[in-house]
Structure formats: C-alpha cells, structure tokens
N, C-alpha and C. Protein backbone atom coordinates (compact mmCIF):
# COMPACT_ATOMS: atom_id res chain seq x y z
N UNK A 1 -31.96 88.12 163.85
CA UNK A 1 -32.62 87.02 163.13
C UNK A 1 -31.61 86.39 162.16
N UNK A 2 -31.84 85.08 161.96
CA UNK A 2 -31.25 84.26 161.33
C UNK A 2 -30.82 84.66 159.66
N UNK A 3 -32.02 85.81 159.39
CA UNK A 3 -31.48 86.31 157.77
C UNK A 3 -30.57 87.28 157.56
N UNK A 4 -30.45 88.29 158.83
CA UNK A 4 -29.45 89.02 159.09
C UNK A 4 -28.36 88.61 158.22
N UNK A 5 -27.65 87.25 158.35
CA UNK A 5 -26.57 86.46 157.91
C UNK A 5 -26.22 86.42 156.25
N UNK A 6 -27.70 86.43 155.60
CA UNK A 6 -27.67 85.89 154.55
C UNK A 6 -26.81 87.15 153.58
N UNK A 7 -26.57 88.57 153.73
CA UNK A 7 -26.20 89.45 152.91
C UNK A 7 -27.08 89.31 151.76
N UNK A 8 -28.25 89.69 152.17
CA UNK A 8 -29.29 89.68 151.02
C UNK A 8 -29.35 90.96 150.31
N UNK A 9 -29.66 91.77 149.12
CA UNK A 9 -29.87 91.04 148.24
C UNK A 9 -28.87 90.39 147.25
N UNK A 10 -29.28 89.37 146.84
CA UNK A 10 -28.04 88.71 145.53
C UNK A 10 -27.76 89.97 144.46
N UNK A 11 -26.88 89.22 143.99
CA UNK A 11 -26.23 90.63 143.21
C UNK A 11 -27.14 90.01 141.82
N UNK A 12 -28.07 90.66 140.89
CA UNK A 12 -28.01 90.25 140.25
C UNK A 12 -27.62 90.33 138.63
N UNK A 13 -26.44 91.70 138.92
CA UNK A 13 -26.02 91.76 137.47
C UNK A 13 -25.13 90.28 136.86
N UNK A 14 -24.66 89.92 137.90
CA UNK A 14 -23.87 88.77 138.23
C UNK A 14 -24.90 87.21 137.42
N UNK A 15 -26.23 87.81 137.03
CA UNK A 15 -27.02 86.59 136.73
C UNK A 15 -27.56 86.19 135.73
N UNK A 16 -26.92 86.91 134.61
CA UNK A 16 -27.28 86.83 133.15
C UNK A 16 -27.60 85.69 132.60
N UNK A 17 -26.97 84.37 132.32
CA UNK A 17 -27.32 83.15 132.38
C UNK A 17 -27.52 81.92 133.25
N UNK A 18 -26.77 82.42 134.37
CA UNK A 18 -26.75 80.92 135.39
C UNK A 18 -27.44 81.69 136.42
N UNK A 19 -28.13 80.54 137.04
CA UNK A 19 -29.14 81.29 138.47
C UNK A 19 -27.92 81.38 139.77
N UNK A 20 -28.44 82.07 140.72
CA UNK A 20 -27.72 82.03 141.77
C UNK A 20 -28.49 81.32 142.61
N UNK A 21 -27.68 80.07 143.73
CA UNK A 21 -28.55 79.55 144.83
C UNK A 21 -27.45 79.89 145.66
N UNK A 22 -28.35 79.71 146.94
CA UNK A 22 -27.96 79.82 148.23
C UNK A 22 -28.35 78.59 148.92
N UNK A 23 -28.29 77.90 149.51
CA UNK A 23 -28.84 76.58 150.52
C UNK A 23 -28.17 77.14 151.74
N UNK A 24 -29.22 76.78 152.54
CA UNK A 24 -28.94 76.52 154.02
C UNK A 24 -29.43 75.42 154.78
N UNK A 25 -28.49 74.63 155.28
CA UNK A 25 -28.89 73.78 156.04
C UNK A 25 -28.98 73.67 157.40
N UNK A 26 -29.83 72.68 157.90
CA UNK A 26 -29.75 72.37 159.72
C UNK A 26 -31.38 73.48 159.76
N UNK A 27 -32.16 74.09 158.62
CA UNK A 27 -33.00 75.18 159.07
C UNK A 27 -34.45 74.47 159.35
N UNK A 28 -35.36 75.20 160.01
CA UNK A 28 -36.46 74.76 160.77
C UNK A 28 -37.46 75.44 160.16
N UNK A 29 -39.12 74.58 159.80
CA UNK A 29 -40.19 75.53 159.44
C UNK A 29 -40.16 76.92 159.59
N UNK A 30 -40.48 77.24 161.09
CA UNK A 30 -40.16 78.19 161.46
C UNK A 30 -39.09 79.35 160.74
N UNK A 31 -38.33 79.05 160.71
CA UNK A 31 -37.28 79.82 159.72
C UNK A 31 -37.31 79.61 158.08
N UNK A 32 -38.49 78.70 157.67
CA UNK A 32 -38.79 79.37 156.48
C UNK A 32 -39.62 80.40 156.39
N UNK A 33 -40.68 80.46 157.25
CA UNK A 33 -42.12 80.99 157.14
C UNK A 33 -41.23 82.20 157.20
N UNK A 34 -40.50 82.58 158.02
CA UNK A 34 -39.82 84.09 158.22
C UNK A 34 -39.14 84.52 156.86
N UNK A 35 -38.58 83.69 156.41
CA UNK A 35 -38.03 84.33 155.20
C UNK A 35 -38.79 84.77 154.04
N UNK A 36 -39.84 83.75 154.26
CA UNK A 36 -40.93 83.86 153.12
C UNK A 36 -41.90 85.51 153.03
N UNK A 37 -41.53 85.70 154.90
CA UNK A 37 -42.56 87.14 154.87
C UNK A 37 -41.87 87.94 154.42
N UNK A 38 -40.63 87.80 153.79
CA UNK A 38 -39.94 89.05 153.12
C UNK A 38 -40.10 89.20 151.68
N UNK A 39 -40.30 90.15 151.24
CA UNK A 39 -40.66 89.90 149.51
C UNK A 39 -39.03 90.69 148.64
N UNK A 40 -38.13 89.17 148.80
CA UNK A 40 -37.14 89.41 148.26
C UNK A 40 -37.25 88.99 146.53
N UNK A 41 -37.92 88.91 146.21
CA UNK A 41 -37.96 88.87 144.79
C UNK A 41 -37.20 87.48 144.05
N UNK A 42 -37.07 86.62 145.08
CA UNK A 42 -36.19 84.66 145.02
C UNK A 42 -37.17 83.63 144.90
N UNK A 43 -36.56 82.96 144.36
CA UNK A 43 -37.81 81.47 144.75
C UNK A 43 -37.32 80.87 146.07
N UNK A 44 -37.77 80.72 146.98
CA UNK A 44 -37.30 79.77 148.09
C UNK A 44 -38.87 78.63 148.49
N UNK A 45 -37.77 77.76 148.93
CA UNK A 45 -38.41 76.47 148.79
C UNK A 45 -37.57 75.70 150.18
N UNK A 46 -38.43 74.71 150.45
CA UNK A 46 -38.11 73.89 151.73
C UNK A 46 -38.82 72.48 152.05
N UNK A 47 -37.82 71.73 152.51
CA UNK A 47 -37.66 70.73 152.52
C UNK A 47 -36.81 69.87 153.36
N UNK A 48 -36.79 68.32 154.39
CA UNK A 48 -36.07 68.19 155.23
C UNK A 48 -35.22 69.11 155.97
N UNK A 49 -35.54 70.51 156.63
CA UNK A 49 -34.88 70.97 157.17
C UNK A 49 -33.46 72.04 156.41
N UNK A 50 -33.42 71.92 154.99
CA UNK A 50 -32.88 72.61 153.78
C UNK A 50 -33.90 73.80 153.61
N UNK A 51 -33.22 75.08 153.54
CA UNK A 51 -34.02 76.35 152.87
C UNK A 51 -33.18 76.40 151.21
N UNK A 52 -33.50 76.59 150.10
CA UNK A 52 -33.14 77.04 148.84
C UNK A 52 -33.84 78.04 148.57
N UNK A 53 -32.66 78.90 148.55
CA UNK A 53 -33.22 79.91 147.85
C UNK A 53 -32.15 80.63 146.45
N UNK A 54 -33.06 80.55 145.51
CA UNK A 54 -32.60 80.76 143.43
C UNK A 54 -32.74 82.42 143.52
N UNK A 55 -31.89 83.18 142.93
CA UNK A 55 -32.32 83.99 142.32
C UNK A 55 -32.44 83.68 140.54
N UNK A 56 -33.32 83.70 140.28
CA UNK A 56 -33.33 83.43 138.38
C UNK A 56 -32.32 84.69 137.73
N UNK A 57 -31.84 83.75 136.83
CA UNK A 57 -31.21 84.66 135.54
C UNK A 57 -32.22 85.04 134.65
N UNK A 58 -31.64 85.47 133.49
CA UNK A 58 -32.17 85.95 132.35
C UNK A 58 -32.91 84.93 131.60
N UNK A 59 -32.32 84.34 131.33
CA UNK A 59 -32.54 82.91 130.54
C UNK A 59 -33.61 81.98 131.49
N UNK A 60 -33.28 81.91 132.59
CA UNK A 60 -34.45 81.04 133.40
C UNK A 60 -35.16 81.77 132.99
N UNK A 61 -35.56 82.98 133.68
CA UNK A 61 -37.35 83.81 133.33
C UNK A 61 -37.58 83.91 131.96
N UNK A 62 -37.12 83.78 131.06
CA UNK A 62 -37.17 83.74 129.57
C UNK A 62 -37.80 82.41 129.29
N UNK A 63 -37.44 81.13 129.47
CA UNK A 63 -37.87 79.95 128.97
C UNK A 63 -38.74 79.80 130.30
N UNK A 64 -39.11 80.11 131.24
CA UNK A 64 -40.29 80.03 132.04
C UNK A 64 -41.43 81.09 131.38
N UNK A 65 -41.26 81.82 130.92
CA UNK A 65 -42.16 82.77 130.16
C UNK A 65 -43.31 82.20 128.95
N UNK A 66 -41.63 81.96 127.85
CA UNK A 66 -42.16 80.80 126.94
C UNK A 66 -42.64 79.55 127.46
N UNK A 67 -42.59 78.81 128.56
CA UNK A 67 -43.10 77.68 128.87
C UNK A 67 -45.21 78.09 128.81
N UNK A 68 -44.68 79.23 129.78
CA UNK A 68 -46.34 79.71 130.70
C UNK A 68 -47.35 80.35 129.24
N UNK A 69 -46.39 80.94 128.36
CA UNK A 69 -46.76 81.34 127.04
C UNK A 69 -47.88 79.98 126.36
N UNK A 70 -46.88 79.22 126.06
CA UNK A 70 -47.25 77.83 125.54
C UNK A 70 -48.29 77.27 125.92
N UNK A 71 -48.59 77.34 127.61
CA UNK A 71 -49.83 76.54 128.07
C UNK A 71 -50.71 77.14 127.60
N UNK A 72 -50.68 78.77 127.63
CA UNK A 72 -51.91 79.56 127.72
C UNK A 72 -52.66 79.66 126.13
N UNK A 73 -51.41 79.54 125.49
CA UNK A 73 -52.05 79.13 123.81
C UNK A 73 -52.93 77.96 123.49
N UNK A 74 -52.07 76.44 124.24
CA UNK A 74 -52.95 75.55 124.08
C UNK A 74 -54.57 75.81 124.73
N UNK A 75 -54.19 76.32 126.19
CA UNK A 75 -55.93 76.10 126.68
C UNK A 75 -56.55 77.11 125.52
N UNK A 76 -56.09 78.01 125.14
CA UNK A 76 -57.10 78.85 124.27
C UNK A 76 -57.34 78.29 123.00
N UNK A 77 -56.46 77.24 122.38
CA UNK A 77 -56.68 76.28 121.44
C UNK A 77 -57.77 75.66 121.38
N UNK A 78 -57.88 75.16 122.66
CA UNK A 78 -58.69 73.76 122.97
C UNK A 78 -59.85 74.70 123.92
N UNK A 79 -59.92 75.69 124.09
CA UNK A 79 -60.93 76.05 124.93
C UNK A 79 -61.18 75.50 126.63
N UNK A 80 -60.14 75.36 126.59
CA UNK A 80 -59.79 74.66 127.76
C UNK A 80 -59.45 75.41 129.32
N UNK A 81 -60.71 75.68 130.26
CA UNK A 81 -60.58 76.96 131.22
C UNK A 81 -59.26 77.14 132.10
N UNK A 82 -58.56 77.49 132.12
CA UNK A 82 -57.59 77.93 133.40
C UNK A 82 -57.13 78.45 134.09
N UNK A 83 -56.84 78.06 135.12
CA UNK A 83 -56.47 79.46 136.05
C UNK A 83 -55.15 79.61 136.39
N UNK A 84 -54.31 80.35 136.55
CA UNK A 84 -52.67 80.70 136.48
C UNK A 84 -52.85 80.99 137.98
N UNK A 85 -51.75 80.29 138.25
CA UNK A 85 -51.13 80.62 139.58
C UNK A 85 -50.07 81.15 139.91
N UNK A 86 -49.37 81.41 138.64
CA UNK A 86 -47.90 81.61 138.67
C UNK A 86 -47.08 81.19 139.85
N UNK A 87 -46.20 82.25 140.85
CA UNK A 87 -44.92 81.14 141.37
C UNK A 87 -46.21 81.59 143.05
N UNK A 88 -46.82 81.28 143.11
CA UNK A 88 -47.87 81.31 144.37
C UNK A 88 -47.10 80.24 145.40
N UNK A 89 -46.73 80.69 146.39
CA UNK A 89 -46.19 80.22 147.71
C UNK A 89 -46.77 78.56 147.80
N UNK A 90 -46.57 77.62 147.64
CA UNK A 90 -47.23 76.17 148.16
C UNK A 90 -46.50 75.88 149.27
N UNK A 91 -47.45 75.41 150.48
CA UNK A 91 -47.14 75.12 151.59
C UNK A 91 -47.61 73.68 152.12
N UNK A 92 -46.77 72.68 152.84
CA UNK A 92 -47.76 72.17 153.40
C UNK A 92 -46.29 71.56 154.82
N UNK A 93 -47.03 72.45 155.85
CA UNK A 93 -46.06 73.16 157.40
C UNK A 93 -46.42 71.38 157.77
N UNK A 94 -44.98 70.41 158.68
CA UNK A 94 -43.86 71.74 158.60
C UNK A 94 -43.19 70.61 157.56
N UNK A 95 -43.69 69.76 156.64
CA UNK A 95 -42.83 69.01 155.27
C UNK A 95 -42.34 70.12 154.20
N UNK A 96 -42.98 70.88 153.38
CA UNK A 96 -42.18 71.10 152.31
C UNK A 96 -43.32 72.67 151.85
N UNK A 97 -42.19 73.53 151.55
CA UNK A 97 -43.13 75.10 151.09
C UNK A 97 -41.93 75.46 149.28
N UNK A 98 -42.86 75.36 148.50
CA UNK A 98 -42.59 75.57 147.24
C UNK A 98 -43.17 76.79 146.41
N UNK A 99 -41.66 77.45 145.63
CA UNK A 99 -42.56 78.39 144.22
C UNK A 99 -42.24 78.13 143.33
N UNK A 100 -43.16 77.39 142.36
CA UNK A 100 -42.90 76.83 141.18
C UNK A 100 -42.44 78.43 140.58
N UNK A 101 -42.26 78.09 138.85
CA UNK A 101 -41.73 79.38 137.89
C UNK A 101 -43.51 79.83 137.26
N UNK A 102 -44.23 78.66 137.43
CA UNK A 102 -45.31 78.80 137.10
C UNK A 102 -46.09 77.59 137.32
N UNK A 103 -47.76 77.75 137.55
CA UNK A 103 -48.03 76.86 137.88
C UNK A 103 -49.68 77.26 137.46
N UNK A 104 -50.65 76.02 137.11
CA UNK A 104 -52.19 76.03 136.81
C UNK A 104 -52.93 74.95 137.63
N UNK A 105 -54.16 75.53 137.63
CA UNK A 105 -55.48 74.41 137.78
C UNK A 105 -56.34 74.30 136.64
N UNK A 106 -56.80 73.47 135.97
CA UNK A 106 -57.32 73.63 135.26
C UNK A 106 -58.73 72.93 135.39
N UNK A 107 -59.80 73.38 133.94
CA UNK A 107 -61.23 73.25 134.86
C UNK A 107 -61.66 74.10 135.44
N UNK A 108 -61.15 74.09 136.72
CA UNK A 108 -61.67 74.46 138.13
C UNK A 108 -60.60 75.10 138.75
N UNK A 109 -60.93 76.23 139.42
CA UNK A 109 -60.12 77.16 140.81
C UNK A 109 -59.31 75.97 141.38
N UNK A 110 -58.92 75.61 142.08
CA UNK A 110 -58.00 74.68 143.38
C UNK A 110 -56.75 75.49 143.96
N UNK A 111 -56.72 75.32 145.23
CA UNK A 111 -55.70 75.67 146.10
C UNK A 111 -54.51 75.41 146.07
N UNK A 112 -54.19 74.03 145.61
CA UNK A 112 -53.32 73.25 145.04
C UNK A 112 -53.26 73.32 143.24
N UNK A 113 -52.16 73.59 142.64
CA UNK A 113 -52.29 73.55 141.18
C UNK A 113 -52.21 72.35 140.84
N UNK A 114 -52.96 71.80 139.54
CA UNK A 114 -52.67 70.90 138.73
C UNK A 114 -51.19 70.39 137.77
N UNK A 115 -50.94 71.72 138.00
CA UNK A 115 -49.18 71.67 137.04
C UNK A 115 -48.61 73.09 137.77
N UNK A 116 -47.17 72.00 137.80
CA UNK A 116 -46.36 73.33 138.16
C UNK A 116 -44.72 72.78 137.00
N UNK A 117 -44.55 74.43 137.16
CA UNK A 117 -43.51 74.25 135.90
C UNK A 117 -41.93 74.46 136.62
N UNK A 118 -40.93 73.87 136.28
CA UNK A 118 -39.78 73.82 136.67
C UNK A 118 -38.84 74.33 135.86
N UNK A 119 -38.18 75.58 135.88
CA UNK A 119 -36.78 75.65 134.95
C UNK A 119 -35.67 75.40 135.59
N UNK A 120 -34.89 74.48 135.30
CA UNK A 120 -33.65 74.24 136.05
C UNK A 120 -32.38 74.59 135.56
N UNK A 121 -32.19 76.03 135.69
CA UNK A 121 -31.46 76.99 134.42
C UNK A 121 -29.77 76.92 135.28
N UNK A 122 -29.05 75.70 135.59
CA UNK A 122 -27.65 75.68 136.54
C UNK A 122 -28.10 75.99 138.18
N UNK A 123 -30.01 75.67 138.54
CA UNK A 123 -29.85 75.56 139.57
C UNK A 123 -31.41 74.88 139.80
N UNK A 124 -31.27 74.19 141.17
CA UNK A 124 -32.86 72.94 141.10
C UNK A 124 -32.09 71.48 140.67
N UNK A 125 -33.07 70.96 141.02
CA UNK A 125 -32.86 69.75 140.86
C UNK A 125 -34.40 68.65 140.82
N UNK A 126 -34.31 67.44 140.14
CA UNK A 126 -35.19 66.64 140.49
C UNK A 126 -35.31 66.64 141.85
N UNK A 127 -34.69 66.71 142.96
CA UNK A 127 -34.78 66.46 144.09
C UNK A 127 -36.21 67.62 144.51
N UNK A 128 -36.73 68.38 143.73
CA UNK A 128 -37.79 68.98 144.15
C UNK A 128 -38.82 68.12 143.72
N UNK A 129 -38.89 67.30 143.08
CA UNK A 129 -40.16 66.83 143.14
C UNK A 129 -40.51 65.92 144.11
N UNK A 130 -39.48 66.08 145.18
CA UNK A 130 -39.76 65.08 146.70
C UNK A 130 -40.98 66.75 147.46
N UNK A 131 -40.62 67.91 147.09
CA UNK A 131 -41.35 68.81 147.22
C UNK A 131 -42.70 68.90 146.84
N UNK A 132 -42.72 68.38 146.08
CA UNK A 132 -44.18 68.43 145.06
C UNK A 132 -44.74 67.03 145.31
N UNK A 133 -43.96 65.97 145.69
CA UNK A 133 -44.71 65.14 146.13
C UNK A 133 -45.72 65.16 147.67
N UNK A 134 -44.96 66.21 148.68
CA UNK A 134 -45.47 66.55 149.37
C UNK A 134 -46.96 67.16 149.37
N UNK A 135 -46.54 68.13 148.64
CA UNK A 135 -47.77 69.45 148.17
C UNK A 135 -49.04 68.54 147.52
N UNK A 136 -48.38 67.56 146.90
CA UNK A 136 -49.68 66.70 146.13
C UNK A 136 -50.05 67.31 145.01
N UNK A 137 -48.98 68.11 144.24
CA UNK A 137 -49.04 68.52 142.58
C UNK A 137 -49.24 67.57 141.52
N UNK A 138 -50.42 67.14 140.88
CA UNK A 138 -50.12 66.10 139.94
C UNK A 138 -49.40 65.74 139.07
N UNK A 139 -49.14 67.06 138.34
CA UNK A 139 -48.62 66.79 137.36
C UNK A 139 -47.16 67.83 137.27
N UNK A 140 -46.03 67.45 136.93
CA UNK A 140 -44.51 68.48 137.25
C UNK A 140 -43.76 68.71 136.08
N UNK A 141 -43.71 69.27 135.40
CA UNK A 141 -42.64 69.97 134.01
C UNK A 141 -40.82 69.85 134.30
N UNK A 142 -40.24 69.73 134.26
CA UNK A 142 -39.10 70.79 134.28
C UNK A 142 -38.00 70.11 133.33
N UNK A 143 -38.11 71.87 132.85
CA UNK A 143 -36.87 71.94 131.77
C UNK A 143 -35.63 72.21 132.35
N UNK A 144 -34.60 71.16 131.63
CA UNK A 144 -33.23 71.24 131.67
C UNK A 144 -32.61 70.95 130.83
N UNK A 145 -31.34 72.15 130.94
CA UNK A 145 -30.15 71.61 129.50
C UNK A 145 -30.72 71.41 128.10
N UNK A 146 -31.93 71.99 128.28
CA UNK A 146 -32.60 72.53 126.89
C UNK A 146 -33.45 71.05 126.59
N UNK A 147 -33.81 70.16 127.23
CA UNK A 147 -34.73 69.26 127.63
C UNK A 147 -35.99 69.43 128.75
N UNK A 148 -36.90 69.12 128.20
CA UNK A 148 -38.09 69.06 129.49
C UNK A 148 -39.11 67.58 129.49
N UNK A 149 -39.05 67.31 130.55
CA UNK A 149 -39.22 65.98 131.33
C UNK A 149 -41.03 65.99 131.81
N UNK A 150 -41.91 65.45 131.52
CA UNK A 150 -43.06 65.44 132.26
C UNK A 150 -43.04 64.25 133.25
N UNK A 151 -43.24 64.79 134.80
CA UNK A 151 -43.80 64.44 135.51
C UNK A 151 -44.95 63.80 135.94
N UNK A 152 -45.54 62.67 136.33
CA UNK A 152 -46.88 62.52 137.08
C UNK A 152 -46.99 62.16 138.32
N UNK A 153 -48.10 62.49 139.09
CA UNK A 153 -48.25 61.71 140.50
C UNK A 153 -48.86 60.23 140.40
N UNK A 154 -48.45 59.10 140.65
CA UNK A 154 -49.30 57.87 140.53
C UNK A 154 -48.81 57.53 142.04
N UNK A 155 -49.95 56.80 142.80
CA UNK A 155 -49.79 55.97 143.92
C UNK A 155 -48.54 56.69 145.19
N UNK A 156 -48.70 58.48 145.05
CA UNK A 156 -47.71 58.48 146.27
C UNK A 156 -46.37 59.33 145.76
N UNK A 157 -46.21 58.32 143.91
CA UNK A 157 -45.17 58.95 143.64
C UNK A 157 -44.67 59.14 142.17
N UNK A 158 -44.13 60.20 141.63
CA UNK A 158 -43.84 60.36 140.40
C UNK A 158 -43.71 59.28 139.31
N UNK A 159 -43.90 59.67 137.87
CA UNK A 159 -43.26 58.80 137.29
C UNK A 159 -43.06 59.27 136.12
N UNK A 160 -41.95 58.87 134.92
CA UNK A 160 -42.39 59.96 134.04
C UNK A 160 -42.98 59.53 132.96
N UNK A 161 -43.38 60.64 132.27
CA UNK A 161 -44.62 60.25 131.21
C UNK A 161 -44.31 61.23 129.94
N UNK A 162 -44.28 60.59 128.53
CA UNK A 162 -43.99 61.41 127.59
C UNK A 162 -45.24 62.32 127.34
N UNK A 163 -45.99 61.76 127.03
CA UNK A 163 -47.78 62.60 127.04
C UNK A 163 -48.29 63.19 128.42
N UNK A 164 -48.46 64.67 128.28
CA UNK A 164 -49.00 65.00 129.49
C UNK A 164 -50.01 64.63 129.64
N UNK A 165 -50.48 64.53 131.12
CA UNK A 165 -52.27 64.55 131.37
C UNK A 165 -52.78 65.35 131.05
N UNK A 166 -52.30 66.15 132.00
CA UNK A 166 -53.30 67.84 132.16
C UNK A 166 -53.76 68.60 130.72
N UNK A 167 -52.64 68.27 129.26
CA UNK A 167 -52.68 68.57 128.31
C UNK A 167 -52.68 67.61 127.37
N UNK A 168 -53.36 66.79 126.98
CA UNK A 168 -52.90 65.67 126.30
C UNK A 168 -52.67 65.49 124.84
N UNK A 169 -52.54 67.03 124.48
CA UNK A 169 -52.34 66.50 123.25
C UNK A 169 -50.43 67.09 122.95
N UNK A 170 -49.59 67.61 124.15
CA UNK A 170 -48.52 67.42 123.99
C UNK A 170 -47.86 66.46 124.47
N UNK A 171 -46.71 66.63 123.77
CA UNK A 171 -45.57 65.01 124.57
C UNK A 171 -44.45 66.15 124.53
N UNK A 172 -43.63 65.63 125.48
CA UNK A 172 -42.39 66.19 125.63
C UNK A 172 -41.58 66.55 124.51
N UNK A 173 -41.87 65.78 123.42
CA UNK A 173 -40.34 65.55 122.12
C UNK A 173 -41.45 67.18 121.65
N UNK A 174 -42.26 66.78 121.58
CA UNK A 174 -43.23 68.05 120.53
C UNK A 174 -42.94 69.41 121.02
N UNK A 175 -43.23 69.34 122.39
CA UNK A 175 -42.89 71.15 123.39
C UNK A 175 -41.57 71.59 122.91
N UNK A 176 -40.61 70.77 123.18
CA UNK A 176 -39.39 70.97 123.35
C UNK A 176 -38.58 71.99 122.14
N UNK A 177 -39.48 71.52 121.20
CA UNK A 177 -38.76 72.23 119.63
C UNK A 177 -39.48 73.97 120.02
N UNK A 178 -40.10 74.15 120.55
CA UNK A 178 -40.28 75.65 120.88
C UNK A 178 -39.89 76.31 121.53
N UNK A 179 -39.84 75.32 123.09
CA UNK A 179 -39.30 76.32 123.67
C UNK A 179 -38.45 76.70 124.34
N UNK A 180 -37.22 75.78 123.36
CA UNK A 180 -35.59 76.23 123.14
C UNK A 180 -35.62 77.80 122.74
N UNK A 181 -36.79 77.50 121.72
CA UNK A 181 -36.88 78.96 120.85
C UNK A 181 -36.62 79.94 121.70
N UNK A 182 -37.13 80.09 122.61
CA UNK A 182 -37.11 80.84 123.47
C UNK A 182 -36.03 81.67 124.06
N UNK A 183 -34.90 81.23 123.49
CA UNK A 183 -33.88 81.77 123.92
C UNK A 183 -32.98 82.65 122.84
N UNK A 184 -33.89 83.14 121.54
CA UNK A 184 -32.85 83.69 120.70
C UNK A 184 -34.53 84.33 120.12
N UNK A 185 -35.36 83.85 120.26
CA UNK A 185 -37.05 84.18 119.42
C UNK A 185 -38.14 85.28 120.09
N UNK A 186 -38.62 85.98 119.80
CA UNK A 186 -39.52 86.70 120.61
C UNK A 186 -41.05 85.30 120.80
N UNK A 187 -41.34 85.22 121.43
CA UNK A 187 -42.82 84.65 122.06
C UNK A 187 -43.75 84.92 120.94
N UNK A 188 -43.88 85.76 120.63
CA UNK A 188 -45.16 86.12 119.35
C UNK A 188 -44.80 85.19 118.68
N UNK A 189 -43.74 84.99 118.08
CA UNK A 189 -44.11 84.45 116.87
C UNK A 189 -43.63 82.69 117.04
N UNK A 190 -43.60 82.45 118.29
CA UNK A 190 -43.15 80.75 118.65
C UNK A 190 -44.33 80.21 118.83
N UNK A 191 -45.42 81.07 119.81
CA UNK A 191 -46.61 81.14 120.45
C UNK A 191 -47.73 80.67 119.01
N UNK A 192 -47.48 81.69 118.17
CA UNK A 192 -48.00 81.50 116.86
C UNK A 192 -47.84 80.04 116.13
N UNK A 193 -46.92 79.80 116.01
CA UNK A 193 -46.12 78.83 115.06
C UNK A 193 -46.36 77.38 115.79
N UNK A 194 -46.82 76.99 117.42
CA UNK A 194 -47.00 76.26 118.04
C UNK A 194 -48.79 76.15 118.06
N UNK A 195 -49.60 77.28 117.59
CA UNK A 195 -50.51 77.06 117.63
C UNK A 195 -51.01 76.88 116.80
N UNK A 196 -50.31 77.17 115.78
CA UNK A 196 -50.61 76.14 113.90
C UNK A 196 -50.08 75.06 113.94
N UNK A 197 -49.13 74.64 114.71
CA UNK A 197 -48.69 72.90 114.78
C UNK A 197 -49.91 72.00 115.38
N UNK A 198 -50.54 72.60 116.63
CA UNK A 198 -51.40 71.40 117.12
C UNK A 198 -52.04 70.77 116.01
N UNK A 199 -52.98 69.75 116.63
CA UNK A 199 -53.66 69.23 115.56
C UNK A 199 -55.13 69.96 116.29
C-alpha cells in the first residue's frame, strides 16, 4: 500500500514549536479514506487530489486549546448551548475530507459544524478554506503568526469579517489579546480574565 512509503510515524521530539507536514501529491479519494483508517495521531486533510498531513507541535495544541478554552467560556457566559466536535473527520467524497484543531455547532447537534478552528503554527494555509468551502462550514477561525482572522461563508464563498457570527459579541482585535496568552499563561487564569472582559 501506498502508506508503506510514508515512514510513518513523524518523529515528534523534532516538534516543539514548528509543525511537521508532509504533502503528497497526484493522490486519489481512495487513498485518503485509507489513510484516514489509520489512527496515526496527524491531522490529514484533502483536497484536489493533494493528501496533507500536520503533525502539531507544542505550541499549535497549546493555542488550539486556549482557542477551544475561550469558546467554551463564552457559550457558558452567554448561556449559549454547544456541542464540541473537536478535530472530527469532515468529509464530503470525493472533493475535500478535513480535521479542523477544533470545531462546534451551536444551538443544535449538526453533522456539519458551525465553526471550525484553524492553527496555522509554520504549517496550513488559507488554502484550506477552499476545504471548508467544500464541507459547507460557515463560519472559519485561523490563527497565525500570533494573529487570528474570522472567516464567513456568504454566497458560495468566504469573506472576512471582524465580528464573528456564531459569537457575536467577539471581534478578532478583542480574542487576539488572550490567546497569544497562551503561550507563556496557564488557561485558568486567561479563561478567567476573558470572562470578566465580556460585556
């Protein structure tokens, strides 16, 4: 089989701050679904015939933590129901199969999440939200270079938006001062300090 090749697993002492990717190109549905039945512990994702597959560093799962931290304070702020999906396989055979770092519905259960979160910690790219445009995710996060960008779906296709939907009482400039924190702060007390800021 085609993974034979890959010399899996990544090394990951090697991954303290920068993620490791792998891309393969020229690859076929088919040869994602196979990789996917392996529970290598990677995000892999697919698209035009491209497999990516991240192993996260330290620092990615750290500010994806604090990101998923953050939502779960606000809905409990606002009383606001949700359901966590975390990095749950999104598929839609044979266009595009995605694992966000985290991802919700809110309201209501759905198959499809309402938000999915992006850390782009030296690996990813906007070019995934040609992924998520597929999947039909409304709404897309992702932090980079110690910036995070909100996403929306309008008419087909992204656009960006300082005020989220799904949450509306953050904007990008507001998140952002926390959850840098994240990288020198324990969560308790950012989690805290963000939930005495709302209004």
């Amino acid at each position: 089989m085609f993974t034979d090749l890959l010399n899996l697993p990544i090394n990951r002492d090697r991954a303290t701050c920068g993620d490791q990717t792998l891309i393969l190109a020229g690859m076929t549905w088919d040869d994602y679904e196979k990789l996917t039945q392996e529970d290598y512990g990677y995000r892999i994702s697919y698209c035009n015939g491209v497999i990516t597959i991240v192993s996260p560093s330290k620092n990615h799962e750290r500010i994806a933590e604090v990101i998923n931290g953050l939502i779960k304070t606000y809905c409990r702020k606002y009383n606001l129901p949700y359901f966590p999906m975390g990095s749950t396989t999104l598929k839609k055979p044979p266009l595009a199969g995605k694992e966000p770092d985290h991802s919700f519905a809110f309201e209501t259960d759905k198959s499809i999440p309402d938000l999915a979160v992006e850390v782009t910690y030296t690996s990813g790219s906007i070019v995934d939200l040609e992924k998520y445009k597929y999947l039909e995710v409304k709404e897309v996060w992702f932090w980079d270079n110690q910036e995070i960008t909100f996403y929306y779906l309008v008419n087909g296709n992204y656009r960006k938006i300082e005020r989220s939907i799904c949450l509306p009482k953050l904007t990008a400039n507001f998140l952002i001062t926390f959850v840098n924190r994240g990288l020198i702060e324990t969560p308790l007390t950012i989690e805290e300090d963000f939930s005495n800021s709302l209004e």
